[in-house]
PDB file of N, CA and C in Angstrom:
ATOM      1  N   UNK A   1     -23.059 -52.299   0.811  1.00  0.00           N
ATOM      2  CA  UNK A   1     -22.099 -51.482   1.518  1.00  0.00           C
ATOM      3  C   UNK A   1     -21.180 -50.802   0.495  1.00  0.00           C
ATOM      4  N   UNK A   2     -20.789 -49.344   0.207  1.00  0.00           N
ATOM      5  CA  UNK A   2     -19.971 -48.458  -0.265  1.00  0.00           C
ATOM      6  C   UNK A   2     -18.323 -49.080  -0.342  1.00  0.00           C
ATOM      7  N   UNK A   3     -17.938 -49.309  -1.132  1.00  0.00           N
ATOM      8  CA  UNK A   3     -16.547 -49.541  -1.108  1.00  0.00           C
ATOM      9  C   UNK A   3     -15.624 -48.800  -0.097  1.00  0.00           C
ATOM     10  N   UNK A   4     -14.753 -49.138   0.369  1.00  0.00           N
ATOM     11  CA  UNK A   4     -14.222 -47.966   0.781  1.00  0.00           C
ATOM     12  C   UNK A   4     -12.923 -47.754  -0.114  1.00  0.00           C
ATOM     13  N   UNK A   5     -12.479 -48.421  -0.820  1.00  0.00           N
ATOM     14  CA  UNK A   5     -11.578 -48.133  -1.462  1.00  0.00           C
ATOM     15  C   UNK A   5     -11.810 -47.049  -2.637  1.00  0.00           C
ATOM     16  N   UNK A   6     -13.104 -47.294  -3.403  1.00  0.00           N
ATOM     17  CA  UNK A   6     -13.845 -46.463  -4.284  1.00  0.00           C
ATOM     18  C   UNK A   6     -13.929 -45.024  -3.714  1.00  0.00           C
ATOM     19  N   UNK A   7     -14.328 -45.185  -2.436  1.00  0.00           N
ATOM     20  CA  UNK A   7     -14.298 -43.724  -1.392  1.00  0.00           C
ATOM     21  C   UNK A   7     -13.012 -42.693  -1.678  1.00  0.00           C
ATOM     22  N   UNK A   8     -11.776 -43.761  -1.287  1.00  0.00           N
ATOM     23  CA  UNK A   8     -10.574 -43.367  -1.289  1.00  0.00           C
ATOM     24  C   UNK A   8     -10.291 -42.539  -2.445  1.00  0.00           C
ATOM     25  N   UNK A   9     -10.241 -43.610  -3.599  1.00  0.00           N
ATOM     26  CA  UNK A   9     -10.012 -43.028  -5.060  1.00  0.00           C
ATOM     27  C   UNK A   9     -10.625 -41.991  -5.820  1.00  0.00           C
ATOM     28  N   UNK A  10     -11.823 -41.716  -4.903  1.00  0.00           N
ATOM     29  CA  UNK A  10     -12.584 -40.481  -5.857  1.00  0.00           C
ATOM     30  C   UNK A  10     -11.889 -39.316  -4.856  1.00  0.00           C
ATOM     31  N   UNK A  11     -11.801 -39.506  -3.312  1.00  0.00           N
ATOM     32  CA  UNK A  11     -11.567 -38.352  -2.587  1.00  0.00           C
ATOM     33  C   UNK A  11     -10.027 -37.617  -3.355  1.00  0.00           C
ATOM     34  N   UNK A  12      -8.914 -38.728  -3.850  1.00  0.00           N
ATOM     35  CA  UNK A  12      -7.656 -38.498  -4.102  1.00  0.00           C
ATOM     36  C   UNK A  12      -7.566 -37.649  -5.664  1.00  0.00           C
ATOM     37  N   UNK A  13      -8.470 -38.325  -6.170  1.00  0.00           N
ATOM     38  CA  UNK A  13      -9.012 -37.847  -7.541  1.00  0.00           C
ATOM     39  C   UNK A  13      -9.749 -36.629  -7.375  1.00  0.00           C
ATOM     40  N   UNK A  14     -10.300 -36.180  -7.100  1.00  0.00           N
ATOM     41  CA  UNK A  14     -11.268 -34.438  -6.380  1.00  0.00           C
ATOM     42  C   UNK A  14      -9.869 -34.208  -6.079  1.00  0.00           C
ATOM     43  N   UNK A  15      -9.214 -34.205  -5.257  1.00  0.00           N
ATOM     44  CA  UNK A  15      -7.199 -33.629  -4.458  1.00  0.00           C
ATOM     45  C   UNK A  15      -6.723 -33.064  -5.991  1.00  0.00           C
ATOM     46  N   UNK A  16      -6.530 -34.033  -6.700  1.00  0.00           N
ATOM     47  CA  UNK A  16      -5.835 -33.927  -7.496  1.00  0.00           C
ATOM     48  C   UNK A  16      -6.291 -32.988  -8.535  1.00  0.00           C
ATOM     49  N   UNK A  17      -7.439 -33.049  -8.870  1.00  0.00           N
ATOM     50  CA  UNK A  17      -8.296 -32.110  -9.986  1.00  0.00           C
ATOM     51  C   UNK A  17      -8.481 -30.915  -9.303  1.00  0.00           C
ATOM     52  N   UNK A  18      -8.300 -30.403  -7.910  1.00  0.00           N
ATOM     53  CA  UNK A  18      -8.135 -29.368  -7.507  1.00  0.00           C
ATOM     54  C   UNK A  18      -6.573 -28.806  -7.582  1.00  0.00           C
ATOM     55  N   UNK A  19      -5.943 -29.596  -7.418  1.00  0.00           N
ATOM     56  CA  UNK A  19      -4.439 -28.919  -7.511  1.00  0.00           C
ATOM     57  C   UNK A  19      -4.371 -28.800  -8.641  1.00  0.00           C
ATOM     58  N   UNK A  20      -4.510 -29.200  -9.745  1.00  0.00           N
ATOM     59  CA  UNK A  20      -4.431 -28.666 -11.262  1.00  0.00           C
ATOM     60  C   UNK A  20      -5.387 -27.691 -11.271  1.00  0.00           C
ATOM     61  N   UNK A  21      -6.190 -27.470 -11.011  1.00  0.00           N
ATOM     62  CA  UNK A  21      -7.270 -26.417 -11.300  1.00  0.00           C
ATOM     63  C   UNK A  21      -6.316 -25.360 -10.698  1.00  0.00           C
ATOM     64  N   UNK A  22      -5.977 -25.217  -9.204  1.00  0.00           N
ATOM     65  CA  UNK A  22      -5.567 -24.304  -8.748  1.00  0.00           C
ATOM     66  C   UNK A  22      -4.090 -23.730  -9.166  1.00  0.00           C
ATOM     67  N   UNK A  23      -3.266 -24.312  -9.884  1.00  0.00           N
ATOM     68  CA  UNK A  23      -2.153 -24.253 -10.863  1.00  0.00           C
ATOM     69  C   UNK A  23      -2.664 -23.976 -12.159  1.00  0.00           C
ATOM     70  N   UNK A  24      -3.748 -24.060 -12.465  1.00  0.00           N
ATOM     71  CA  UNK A  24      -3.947 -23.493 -13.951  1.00  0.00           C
ATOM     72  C   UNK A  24      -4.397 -21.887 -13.898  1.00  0.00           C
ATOM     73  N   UNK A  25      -5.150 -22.062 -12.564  1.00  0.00           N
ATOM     74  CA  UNK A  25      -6.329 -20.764 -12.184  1.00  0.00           C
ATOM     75  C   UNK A  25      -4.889 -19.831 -12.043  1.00  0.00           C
ATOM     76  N   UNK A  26      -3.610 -20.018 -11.066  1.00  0.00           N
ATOM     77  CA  UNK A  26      -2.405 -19.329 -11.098  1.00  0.00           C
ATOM     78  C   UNK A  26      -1.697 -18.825 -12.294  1.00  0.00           C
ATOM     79  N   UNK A  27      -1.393 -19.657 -12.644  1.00  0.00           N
ATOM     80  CA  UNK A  27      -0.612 -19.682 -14.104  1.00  0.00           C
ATOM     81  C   UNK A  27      -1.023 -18.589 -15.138  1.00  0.00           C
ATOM     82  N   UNK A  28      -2.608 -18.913 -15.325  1.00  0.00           N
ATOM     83  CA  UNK A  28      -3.113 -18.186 -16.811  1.00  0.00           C
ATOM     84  C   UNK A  28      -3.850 -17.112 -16.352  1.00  0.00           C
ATOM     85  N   UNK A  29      -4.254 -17.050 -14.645  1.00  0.00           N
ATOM     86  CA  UNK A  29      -5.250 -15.993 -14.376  1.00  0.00           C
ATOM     87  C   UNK A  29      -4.472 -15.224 -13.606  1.00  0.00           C
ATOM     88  N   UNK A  30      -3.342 -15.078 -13.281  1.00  0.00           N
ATOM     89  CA  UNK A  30      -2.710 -13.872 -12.355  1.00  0.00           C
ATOM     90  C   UNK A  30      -1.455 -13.588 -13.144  1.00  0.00           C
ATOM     91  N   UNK A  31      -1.116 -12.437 -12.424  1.00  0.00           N
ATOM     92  CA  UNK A  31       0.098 -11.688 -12.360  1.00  0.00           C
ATOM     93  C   UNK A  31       1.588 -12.205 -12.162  1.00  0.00           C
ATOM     94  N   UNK A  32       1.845 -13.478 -11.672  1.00  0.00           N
ATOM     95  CA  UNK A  32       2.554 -13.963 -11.335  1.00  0.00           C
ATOM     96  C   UNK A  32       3.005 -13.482  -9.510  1.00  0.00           C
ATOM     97  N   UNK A  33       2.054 -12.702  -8.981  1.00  0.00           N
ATOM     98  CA  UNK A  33       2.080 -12.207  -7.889  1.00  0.00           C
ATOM     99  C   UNK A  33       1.189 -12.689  -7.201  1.00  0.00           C
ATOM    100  N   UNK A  34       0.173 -13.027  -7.418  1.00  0.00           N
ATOM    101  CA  UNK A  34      -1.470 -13.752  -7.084  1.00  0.00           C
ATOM    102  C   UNK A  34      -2.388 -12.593  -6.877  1.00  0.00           C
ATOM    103  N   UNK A  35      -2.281 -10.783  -8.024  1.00  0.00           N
ATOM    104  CA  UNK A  35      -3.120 -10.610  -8.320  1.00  0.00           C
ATOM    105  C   UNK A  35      -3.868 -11.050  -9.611  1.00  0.00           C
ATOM    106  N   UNK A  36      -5.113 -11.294  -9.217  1.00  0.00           N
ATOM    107  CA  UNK A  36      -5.882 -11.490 -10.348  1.00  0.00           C
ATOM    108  C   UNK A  36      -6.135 -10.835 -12.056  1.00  0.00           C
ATOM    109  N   UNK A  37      -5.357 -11.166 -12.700  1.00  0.00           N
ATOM    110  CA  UNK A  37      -5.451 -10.421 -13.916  1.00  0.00           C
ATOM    111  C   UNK A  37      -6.880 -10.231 -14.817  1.00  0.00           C
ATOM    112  N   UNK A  38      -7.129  -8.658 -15.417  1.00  0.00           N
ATOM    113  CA  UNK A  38      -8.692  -8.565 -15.706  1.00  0.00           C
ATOM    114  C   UNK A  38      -8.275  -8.084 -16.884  1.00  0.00           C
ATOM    115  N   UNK A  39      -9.413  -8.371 -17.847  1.00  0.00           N
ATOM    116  CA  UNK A  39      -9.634  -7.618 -18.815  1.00  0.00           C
ATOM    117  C   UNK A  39     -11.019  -6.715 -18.860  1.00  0.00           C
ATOM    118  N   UNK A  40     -10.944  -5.565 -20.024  1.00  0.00           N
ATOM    119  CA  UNK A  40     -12.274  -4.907 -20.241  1.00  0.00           C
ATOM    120  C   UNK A  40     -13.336  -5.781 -21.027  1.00  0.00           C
ATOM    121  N   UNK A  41     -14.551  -6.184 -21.219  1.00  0.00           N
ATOM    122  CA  UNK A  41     -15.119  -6.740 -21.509  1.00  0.00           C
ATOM    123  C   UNK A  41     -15.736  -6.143 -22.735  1.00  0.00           C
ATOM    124  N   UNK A  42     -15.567  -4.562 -23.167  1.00  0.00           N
ATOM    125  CA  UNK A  42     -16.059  -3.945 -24.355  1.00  0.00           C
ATOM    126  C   UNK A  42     -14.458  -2.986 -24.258  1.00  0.00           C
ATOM    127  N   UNK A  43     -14.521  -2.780 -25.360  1.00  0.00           N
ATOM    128  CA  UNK A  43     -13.478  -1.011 -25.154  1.00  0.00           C
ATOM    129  C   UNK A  43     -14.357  -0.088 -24.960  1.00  0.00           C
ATOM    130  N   UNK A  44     -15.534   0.074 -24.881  1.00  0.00           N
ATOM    131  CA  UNK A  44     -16.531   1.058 -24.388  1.00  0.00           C
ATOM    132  C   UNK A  44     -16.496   0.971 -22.904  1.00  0.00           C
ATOM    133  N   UNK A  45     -16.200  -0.318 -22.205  1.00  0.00           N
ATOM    134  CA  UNK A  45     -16.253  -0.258 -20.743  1.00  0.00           C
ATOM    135  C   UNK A  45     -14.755   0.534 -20.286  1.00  0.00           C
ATOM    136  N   UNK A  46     -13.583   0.398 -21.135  1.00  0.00           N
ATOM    137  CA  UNK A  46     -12.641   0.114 -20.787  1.00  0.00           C
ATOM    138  C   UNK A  46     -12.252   2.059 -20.693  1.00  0.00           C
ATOM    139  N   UNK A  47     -13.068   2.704 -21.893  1.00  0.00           N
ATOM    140  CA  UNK A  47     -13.195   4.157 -22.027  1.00  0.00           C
ATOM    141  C   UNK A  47     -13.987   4.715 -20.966  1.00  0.00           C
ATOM    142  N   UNK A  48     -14.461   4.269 -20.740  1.00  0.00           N
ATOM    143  CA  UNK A  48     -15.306   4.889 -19.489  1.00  0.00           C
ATOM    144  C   UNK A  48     -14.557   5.196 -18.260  1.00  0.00           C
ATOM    145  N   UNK A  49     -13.859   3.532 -17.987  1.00  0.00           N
ATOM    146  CA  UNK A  49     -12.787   3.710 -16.323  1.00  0.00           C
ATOM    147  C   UNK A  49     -11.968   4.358 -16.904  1.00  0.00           C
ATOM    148  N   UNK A  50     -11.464   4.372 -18.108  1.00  0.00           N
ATOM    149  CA  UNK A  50     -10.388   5.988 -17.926  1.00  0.00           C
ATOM    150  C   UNK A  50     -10.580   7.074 -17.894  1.00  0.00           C
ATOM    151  N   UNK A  51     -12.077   7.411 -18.522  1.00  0.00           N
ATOM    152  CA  UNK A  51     -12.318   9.086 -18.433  1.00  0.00           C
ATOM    153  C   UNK A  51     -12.487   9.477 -16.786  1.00  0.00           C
ATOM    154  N   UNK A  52     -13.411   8.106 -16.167  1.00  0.00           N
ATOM    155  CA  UNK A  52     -13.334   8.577 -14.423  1.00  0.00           C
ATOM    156  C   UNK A  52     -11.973   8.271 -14.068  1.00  0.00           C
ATOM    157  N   UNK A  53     -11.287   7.779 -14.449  1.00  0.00           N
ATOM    158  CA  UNK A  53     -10.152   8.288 -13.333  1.00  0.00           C
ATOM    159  C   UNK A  53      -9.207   9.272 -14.198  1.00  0.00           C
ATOM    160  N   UNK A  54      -9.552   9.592 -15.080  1.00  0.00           N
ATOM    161  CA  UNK A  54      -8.792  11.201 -15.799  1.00  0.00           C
ATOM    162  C   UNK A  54      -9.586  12.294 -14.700  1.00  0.00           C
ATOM    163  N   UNK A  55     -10.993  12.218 -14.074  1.00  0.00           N
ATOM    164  CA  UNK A  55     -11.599  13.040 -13.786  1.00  0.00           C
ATOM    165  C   UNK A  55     -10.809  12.992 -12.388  1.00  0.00           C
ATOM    166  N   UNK A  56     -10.413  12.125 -11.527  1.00  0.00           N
ATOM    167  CA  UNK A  56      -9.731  11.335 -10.313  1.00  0.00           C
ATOM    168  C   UNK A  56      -8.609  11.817 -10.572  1.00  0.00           C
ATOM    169  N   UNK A  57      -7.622  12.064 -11.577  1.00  0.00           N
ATOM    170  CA  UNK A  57      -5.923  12.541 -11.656  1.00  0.00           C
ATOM    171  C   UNK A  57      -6.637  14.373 -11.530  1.00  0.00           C
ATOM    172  N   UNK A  58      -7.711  15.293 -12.574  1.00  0.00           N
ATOM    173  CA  UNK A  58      -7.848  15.938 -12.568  1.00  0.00           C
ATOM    174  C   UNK A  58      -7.935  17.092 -10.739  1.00  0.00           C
ATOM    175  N   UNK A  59      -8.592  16.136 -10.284  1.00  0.00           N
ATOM    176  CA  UNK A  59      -8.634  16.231  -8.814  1.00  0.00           C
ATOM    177  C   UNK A  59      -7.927  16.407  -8.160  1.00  0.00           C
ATOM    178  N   UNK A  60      -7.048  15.082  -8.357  1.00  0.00           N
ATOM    179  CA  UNK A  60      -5.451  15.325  -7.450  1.00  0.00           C
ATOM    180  C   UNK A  60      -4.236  16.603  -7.497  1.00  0.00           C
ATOM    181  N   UNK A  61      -4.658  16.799  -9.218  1.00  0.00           N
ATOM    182  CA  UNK A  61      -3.866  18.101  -9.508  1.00  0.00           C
ATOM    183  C   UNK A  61      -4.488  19.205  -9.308  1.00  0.00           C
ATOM    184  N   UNK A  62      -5.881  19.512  -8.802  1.00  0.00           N
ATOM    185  CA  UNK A  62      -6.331  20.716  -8.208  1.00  0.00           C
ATOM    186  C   UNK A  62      -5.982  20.719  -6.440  1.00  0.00           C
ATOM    187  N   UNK A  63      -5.491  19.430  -6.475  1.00  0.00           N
ATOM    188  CA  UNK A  63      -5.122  19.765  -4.798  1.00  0.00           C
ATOM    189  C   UNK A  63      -7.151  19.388  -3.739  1.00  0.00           C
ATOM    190  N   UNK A  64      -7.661  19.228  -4.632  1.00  0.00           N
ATOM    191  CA  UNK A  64      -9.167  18.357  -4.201  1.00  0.00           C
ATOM    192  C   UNK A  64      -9.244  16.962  -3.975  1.00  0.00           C
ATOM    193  N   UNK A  65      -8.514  16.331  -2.163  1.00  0.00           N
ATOM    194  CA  UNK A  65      -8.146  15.464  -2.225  1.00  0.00           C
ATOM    195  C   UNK A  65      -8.972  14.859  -1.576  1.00  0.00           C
ATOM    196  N   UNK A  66     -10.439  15.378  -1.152  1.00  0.00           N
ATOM    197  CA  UNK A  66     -11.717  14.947  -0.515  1.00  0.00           C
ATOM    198  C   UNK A  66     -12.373  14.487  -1.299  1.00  0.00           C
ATOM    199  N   UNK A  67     -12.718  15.186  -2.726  1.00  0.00           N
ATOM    200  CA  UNK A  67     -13.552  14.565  -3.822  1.00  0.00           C
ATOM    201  C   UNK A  67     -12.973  13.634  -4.486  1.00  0.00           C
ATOM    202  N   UNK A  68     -11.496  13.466  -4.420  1.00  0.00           N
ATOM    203  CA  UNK A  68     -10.565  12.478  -5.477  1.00  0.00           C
ATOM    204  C   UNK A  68     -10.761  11.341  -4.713  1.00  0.00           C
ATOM    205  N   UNK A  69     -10.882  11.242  -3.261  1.00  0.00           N
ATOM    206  CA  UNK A  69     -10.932   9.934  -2.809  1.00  0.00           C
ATOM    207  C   UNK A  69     -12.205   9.352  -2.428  1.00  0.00           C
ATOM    208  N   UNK A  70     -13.252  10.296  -1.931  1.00  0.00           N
ATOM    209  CA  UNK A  70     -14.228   9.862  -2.345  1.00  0.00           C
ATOM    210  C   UNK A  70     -14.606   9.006  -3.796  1.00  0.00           C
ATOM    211  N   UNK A  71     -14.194  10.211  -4.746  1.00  0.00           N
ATOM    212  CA  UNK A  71     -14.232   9.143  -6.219  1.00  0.00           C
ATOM    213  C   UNK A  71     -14.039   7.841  -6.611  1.00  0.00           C
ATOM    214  N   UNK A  72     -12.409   7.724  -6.038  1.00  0.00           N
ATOM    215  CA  UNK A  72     -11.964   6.478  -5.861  1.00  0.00           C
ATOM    216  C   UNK A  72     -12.357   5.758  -5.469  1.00  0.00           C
ATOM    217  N   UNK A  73     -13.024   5.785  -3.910  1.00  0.00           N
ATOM    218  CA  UNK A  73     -13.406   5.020  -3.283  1.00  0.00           C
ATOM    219  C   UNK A  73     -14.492   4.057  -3.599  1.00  0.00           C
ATOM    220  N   UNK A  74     -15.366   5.147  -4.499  1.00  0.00           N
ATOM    221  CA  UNK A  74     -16.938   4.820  -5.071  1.00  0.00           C
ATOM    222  C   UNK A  74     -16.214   3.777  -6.245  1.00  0.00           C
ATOM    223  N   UNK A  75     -15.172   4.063  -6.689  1.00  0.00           N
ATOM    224  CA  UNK A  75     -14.365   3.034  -7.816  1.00  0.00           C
ATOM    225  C   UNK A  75     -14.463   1.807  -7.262  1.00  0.00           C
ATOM    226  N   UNK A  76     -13.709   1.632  -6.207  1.00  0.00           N
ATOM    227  CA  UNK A  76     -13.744  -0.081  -6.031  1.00  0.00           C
ATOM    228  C   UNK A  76     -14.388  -1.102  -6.219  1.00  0.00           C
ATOM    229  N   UNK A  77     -15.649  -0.497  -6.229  1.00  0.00           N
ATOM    230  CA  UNK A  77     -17.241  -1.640  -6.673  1.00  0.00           C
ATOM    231  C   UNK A  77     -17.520  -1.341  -7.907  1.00  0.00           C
ATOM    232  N   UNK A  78     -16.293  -1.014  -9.024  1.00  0.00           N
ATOM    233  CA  UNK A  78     -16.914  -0.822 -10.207  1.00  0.00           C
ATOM    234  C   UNK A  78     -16.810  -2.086 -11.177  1.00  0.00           C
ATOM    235  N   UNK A  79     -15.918  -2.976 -10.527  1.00  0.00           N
ATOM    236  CA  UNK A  79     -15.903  -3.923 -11.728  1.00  0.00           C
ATOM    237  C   UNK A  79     -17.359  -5.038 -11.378  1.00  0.00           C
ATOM    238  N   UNK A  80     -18.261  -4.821 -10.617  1.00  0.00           N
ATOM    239  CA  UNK A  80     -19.618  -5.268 -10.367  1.00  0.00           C
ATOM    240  C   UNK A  80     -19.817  -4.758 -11.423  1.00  0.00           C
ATOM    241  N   UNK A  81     -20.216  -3.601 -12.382  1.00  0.00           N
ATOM    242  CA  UNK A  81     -20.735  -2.993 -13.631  1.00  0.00           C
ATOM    243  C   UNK A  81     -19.689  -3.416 -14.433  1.00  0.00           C
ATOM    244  N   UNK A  82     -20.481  -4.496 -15.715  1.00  0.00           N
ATOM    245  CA  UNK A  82     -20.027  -5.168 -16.717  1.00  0.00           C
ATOM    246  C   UNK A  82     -19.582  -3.791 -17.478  1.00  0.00           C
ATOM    247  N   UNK A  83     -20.196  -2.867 -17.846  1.00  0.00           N
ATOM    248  CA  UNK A  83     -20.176  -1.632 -18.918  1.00  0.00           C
ATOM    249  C   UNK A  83     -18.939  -0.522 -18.106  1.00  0.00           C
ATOM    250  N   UNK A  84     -18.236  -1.158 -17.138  1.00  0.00           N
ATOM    251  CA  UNK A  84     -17.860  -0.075 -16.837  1.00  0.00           C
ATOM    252  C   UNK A  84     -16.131  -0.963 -16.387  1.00  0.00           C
ATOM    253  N   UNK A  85     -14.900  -0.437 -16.739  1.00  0.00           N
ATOM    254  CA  UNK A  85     -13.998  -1.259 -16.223  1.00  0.00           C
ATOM    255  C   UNK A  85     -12.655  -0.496 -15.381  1.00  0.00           C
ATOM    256  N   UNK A  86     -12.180  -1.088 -14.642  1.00  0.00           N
ATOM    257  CA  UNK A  86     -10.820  -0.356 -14.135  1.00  0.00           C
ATOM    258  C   UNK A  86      -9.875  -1.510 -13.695  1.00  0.00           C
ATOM    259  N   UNK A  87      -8.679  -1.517 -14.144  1.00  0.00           N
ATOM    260  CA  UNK A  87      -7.900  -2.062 -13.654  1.00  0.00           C
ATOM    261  C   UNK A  87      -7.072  -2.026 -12.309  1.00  0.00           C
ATOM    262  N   UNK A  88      -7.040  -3.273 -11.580  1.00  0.00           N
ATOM    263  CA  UNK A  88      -6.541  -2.681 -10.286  1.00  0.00           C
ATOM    264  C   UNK A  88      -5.443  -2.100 -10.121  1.00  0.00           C
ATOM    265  N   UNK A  89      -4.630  -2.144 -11.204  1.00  0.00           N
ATOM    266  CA  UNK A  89      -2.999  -1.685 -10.917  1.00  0.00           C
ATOM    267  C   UNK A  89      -3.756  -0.033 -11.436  1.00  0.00           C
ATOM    268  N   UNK A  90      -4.526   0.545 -12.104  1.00  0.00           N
ATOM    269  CA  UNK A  90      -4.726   1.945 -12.264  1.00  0.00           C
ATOM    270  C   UNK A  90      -5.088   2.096 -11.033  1.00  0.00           C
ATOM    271  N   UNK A  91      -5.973   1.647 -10.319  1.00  0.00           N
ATOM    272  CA  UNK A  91      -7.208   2.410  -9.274  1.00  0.00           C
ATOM    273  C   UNK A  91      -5.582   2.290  -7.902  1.00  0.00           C
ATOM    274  N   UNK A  92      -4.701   1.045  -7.842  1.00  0.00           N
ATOM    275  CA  UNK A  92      -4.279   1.513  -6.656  1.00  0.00           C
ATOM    276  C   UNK A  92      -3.238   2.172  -6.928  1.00  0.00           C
ATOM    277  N   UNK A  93      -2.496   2.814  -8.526  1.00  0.00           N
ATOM    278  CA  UNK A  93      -1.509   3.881  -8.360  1.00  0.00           C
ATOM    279  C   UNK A  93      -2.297   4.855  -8.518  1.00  0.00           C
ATOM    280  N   UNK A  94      -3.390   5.213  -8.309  1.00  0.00           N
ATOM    281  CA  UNK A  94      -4.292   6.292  -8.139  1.00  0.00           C
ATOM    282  C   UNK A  94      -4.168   6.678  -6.222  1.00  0.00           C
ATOM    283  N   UNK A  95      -4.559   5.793  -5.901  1.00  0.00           N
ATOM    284  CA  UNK A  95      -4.717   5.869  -4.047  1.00  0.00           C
ATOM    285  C   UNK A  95      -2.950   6.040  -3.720  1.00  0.00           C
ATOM    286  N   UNK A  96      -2.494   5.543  -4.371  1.00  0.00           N
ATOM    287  CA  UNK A  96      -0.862   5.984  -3.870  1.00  0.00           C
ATOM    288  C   UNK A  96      -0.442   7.304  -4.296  1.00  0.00           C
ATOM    289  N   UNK A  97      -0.689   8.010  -5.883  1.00  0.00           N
ATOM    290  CA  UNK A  97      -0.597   9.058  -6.069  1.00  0.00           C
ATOM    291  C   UNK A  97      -1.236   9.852  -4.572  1.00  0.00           C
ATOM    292  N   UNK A  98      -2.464  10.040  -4.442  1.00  0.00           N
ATOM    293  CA  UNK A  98      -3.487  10.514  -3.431  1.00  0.00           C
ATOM    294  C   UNK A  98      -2.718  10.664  -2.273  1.00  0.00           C
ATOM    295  N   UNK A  99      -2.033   9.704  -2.048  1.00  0.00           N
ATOM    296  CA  UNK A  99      -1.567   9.776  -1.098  1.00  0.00           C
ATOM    297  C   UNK A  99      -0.805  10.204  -0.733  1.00  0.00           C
ATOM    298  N   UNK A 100       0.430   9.847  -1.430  1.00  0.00           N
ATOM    299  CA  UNK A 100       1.816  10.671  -1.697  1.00  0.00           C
ATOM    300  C   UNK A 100       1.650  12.094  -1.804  1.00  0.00           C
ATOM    301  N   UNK A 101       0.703  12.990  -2.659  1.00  0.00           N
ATOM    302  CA  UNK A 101       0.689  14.310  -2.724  1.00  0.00           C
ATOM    303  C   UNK A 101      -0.216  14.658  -1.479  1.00  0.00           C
ATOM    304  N   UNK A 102      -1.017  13.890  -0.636  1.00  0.00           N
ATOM    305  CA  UNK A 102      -1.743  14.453   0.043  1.00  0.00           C
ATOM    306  C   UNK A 102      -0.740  14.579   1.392  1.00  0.00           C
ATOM    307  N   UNK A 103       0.279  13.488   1.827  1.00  0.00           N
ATOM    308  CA  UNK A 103       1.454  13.742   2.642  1.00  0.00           C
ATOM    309  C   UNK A 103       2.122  14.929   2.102  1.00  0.00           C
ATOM    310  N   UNK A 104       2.725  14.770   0.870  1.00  0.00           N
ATOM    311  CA  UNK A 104       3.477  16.072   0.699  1.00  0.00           C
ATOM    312  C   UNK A 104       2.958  17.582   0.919  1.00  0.00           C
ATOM    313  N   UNK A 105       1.548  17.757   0.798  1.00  0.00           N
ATOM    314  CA  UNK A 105       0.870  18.707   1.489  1.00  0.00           C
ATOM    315  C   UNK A 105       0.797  19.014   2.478  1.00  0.00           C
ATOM    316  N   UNK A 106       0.730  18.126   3.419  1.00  0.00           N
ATOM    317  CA  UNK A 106       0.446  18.169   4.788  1.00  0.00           C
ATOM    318  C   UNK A 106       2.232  18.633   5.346  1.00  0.00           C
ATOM    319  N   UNK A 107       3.635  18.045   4.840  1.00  0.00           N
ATOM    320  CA  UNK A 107       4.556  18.031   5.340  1.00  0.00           C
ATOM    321  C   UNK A 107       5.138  19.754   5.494  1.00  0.00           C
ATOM    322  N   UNK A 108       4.364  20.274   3.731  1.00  0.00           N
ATOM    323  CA  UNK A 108       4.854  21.269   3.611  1.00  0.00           C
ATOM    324  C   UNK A 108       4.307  22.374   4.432  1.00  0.00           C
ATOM    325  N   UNK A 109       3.174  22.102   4.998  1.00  0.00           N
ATOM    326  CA  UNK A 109       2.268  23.043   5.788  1.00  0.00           C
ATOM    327  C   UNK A 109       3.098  23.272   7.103  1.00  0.00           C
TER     328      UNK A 109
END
């Protein structure tokens, strides 16, 4: 027959090695906000998400706010591609720029 006390002590022990895990995973892997902090994995990946979203600001300042968000949009699944990187604080003051000028367009009309 299984201890049950042995039961006890491993279940409390798993508790516990999860709350440190999940205080370390906080601590060293986020923002202090509980976004997830990233890095580029090459500076070749890291050149790439900036030239597309230079091409994404280029957009916004032609007032092409169909292709800029499309763009963007196609962004979100980019950190799936190791060779390719964007940070989330760029991609969402990108959608807020977008946004902001695409209201101010609309207000002034």
């Amino acid at each position: 027959m299984i201890n049950f006390r042995l039961i006890l002590i491993s279940i409390l022990v798993m508790f516990f090695g999860m709350i440190l895990w999940m205080g370390y995973y906080f601590y060293f892997r986020t923002d202090g906000r509980g976004n997830v902090t990233r890095e580029a994995d090459s500076p070749e990946a890291a050149v790439r998400g900036q030239q597309t979203l230079q091409r994404a600001d280029a957009l916004i300042n032609q007032r092409q706010y169909t292709p800029a968000k499309a763009l963007l949009d196609s962004l979100r699944d980019a950190d799936a591609n190791p060779a390719f990187f964007i940070s989330t604080e760029d991609l969402e003051q990108r959608f807020n720029t977008l946004r902001a000028r695409r209201r101010r367009d609309q207000a002034a009309q």
